[in-house]
PDB file of N, CA and C in Angstrom:
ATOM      1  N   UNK A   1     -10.688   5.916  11.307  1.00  0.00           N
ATOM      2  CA  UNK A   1     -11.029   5.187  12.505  1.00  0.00           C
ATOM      3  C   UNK A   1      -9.921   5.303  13.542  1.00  0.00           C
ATOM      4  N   UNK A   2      -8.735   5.164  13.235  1.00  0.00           N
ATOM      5  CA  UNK A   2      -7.363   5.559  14.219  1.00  0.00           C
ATOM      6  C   UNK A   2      -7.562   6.811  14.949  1.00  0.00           C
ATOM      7  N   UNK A   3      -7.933   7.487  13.873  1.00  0.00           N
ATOM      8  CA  UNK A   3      -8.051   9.008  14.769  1.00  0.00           C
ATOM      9  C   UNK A   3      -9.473   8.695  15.625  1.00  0.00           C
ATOM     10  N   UNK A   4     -10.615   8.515  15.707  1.00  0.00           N
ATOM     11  CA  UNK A   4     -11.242   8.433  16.525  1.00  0.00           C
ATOM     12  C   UNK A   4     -11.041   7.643  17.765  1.00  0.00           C
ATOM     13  N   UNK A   5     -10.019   6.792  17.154  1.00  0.00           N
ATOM     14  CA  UNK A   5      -9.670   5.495  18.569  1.00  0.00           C
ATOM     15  C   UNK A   5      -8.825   6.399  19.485  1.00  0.00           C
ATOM     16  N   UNK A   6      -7.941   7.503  19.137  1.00  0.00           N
ATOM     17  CA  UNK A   6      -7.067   8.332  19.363  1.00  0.00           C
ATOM     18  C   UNK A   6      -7.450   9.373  20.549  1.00  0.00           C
ATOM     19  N   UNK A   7      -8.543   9.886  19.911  1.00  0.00           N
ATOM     20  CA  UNK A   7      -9.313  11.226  20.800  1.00  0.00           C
ATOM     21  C   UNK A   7     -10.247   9.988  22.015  1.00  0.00           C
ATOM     22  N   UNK A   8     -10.945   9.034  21.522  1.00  0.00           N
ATOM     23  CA  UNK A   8     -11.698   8.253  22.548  1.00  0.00           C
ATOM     24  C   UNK A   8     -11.058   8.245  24.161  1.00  0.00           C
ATOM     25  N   UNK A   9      -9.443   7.608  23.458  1.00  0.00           N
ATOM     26  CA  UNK A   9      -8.597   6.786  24.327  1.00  0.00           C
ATOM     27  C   UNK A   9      -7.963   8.509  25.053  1.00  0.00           C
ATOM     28  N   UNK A  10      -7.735   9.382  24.665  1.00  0.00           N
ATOM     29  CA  UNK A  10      -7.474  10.714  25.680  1.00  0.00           C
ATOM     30  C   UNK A  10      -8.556  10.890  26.401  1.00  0.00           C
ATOM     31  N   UNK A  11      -9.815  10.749  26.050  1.00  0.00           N
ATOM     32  CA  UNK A  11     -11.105  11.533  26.535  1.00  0.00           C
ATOM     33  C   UNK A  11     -10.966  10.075  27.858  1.00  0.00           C
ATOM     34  N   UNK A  12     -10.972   9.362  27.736  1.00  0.00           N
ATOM     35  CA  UNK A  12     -10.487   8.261  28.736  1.00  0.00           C
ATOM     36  C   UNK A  12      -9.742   8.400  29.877  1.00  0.00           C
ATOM     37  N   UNK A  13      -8.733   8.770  29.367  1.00  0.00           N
ATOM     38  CA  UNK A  13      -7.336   8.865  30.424  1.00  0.00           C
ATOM     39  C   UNK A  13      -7.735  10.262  31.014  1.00  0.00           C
ATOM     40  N   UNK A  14      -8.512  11.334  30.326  1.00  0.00           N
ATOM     41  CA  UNK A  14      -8.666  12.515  30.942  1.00  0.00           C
ATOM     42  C   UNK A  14      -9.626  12.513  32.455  1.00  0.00           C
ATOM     43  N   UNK A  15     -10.447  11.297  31.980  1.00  0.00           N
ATOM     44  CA  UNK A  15     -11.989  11.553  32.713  1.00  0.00           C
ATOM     45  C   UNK A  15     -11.500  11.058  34.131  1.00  0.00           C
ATOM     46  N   UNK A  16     -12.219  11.704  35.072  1.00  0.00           N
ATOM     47  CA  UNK A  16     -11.828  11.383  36.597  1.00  0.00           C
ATOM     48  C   UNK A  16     -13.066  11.098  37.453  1.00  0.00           C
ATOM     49  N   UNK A  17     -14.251  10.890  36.006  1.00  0.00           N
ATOM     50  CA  UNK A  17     -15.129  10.746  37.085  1.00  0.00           C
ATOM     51  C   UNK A  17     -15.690   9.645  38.247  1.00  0.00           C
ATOM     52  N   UNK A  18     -14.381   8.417  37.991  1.00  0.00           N
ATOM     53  CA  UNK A  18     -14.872   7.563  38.870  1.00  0.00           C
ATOM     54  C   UNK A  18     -13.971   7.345  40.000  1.00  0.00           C
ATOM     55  N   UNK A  19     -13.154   8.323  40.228  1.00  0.00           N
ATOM     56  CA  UNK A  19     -11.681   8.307  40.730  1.00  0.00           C
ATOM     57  C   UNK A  19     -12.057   8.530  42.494  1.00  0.00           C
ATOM     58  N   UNK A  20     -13.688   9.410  42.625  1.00  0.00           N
ATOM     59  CA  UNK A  20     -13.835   9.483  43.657  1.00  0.00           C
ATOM     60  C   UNK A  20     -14.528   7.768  44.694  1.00  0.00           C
ATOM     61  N   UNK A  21     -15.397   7.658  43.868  1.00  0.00           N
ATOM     62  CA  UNK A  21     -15.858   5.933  43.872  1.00  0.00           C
ATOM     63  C   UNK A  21     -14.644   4.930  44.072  1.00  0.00           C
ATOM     64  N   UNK A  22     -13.547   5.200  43.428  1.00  0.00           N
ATOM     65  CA  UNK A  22     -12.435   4.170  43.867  1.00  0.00           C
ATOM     66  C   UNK A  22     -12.021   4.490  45.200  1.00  0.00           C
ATOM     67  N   UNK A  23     -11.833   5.988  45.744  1.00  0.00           N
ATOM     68  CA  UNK A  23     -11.314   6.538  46.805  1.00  0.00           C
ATOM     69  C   UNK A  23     -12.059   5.431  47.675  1.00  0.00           C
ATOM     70  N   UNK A  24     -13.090   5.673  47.719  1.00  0.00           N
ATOM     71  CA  UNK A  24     -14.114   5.839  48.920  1.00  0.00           C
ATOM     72  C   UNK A  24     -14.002   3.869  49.121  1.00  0.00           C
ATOM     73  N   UNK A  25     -13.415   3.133  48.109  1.00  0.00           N
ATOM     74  CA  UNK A  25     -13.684   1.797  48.163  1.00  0.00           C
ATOM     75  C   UNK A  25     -12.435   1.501  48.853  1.00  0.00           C
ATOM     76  N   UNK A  26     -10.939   2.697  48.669  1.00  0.00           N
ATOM     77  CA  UNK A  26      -9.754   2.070  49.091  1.00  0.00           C
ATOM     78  C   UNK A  26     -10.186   2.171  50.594  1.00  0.00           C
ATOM     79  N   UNK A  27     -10.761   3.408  50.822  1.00  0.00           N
ATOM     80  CA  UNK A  27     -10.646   4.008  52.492  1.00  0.00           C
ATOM     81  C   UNK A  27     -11.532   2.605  53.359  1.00  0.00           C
ATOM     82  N   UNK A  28     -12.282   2.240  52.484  1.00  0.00           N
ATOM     83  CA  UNK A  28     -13.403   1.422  53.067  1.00  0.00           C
ATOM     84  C   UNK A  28     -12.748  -0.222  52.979  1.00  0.00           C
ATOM     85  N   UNK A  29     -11.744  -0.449  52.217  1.00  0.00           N
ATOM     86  CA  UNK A  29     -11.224  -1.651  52.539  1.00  0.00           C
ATOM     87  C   UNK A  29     -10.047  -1.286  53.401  1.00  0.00           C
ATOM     88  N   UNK A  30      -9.323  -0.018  53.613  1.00  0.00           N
ATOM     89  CA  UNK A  30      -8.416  -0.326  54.961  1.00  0.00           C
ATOM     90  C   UNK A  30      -9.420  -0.318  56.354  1.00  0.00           C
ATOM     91  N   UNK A  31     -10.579   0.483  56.240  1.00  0.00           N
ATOM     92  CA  UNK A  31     -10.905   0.253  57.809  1.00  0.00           C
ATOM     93  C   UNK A  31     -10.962  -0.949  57.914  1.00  0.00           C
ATOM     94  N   UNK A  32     -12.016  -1.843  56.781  1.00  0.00           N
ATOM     95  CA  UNK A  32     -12.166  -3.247  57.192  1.00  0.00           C
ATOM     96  C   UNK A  32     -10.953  -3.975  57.788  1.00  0.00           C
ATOM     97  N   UNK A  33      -9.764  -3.983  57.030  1.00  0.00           N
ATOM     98  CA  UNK A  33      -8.586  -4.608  57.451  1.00  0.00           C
ATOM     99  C   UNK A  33      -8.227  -4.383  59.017  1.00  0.00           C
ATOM    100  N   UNK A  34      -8.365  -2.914  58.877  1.00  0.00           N
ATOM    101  CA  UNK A  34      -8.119  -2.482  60.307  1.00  0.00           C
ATOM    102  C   UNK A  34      -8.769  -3.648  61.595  1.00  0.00           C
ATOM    103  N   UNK A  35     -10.255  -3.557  61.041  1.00  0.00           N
ATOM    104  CA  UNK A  35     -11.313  -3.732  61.911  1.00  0.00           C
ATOM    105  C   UNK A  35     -10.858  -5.663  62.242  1.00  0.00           C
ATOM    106  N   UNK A  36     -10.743  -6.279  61.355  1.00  0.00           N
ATOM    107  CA  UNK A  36      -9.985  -7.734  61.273  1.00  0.00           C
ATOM    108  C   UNK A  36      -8.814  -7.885  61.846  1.00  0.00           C
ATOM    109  N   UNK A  37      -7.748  -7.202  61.920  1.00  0.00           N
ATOM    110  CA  UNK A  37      -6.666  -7.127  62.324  1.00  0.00           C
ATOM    111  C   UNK A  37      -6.648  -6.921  63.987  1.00  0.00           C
ATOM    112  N   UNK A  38      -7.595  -5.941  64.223  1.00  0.00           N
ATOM    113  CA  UNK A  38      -7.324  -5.575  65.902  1.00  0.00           C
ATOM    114  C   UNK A  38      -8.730  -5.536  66.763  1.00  0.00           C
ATOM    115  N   UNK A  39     -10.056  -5.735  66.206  1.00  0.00           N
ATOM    116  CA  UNK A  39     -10.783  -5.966  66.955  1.00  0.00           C
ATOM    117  C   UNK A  39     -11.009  -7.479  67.650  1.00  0.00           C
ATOM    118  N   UNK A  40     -10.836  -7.689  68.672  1.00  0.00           N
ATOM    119  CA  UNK A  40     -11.047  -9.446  68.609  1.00  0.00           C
ATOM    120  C   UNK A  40     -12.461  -9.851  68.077  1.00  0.00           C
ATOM    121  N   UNK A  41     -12.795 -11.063  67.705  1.00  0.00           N
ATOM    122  CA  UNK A  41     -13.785 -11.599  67.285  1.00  0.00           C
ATOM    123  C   UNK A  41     -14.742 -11.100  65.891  1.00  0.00           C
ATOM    124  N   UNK A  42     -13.941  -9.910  65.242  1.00  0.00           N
ATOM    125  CA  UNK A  42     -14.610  -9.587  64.016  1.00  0.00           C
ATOM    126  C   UNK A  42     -13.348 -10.668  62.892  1.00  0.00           C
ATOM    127  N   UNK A  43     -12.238 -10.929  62.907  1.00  0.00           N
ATOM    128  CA  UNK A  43     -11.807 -12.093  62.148  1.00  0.00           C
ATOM    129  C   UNK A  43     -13.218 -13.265  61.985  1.00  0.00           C
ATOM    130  N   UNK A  44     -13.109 -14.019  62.911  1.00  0.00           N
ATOM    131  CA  UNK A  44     -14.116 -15.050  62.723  1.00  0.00           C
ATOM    132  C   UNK A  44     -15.721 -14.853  62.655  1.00  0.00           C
ATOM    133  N   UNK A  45     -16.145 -13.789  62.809  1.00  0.00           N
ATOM    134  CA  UNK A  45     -17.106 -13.286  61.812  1.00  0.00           C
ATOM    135  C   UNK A  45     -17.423 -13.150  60.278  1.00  0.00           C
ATOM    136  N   UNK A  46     -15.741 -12.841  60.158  1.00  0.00           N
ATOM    137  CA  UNK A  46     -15.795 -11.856  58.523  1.00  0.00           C
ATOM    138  C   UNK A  46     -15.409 -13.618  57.734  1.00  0.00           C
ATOM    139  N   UNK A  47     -14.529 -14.715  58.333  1.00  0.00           N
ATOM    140  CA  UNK A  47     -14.482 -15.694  57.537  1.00  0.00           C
ATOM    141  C   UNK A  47     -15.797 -16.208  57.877  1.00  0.00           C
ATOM    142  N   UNK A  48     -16.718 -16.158  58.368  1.00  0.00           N
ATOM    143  CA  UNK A  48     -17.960 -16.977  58.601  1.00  0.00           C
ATOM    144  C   UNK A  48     -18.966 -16.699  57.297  1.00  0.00           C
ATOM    145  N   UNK A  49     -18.812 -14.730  57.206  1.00  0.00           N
ATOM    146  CA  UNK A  49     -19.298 -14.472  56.572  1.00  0.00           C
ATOM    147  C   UNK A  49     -18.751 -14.767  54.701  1.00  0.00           C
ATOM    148  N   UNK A  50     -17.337 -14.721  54.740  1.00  0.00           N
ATOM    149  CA  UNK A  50     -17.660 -15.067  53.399  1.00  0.00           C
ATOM    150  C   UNK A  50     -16.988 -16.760  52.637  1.00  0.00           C
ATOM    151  N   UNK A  51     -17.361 -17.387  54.289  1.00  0.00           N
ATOM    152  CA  UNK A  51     -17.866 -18.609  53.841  1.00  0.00           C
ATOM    153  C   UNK A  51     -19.081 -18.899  53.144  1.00  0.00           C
ATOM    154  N   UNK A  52     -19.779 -18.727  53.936  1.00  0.00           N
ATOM    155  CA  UNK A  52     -21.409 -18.822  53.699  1.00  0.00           C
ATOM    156  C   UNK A  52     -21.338 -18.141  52.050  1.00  0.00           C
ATOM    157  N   UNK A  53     -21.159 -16.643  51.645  1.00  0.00           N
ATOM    158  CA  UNK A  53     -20.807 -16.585  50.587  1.00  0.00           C
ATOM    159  C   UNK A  53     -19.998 -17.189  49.322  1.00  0.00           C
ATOM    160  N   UNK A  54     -19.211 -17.742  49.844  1.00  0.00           N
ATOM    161  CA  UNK A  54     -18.564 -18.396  48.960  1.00  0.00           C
ATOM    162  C   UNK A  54     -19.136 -20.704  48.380  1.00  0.00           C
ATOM    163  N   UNK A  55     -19.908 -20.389  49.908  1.00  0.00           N
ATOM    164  CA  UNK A  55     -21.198 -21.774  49.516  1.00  0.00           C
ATOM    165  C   UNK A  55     -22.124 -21.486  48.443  1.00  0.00           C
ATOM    166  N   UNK A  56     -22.975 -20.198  48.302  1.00  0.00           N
ATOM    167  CA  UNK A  56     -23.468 -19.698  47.741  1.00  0.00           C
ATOM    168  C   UNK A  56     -23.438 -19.590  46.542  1.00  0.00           C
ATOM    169  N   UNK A  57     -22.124 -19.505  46.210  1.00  0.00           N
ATOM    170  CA  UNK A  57     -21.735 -19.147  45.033  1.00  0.00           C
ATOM    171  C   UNK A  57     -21.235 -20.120  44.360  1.00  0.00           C
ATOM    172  N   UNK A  58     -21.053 -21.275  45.142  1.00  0.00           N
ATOM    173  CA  UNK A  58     -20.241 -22.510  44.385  1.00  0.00           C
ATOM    174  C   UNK A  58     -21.309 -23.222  44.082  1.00  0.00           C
ATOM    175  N   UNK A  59     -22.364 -23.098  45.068  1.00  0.00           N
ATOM    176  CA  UNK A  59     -23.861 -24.163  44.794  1.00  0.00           C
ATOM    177  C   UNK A  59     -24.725 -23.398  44.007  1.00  0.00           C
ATOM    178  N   UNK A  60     -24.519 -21.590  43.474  1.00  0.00           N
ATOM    179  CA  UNK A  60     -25.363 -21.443  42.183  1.00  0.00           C
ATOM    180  C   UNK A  60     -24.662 -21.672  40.985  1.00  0.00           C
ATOM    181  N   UNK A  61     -23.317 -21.967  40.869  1.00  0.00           N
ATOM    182  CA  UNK A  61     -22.288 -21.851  40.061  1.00  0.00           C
ATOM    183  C   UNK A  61     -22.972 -23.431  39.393  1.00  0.00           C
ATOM    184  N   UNK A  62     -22.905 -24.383  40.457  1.00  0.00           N
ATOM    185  CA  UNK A  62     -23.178 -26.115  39.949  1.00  0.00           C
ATOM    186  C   UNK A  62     -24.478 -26.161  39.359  1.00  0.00           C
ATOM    187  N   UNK A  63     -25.414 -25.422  39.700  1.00  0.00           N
ATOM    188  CA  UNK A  63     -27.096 -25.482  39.939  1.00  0.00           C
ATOM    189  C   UNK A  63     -26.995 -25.428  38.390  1.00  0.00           C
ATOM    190  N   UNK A  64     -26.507 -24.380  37.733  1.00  0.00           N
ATOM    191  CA  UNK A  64     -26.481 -24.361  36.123  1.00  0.00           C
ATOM    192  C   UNK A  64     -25.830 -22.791  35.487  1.00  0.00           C
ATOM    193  N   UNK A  65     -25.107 -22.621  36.850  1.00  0.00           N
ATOM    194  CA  UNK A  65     -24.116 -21.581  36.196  1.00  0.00           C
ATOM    195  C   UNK A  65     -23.837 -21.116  34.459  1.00  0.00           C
TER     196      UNK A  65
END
């Protein structure tokens, strides 16, 4: 069983297939930052928006989470 945990855990560290999916999430959280940082009026949008989300989630969390 060691040896199979062995080859698993390389075949792991080898694989890159999600490496492009992370890319595409870093590039896509600096524009956002960008977009918060220097557009006026997208700040108080983006907390509006994950207010409302975060109501959402606290009132399905109580409902019977």
């Amino acid at each position: 069983m060691n040896i199979q945990f062995k080859q698993w855990w390389g075949e792991f560290l080898r694989d890159e297939e999600g490496a492009s999916g992370i890319e595409y999430a870093l590039i896509a959280a600096m524009v956002a930052v960008a977009l918060v940082a220097f557009v006026p009026g997208i700040s108080s949008a983006v907390r509006s928006i994950f207010g409302e989300i975060q109501d959402v989630l606290t009132t399905s969390a109580g409902a019977g989470g």
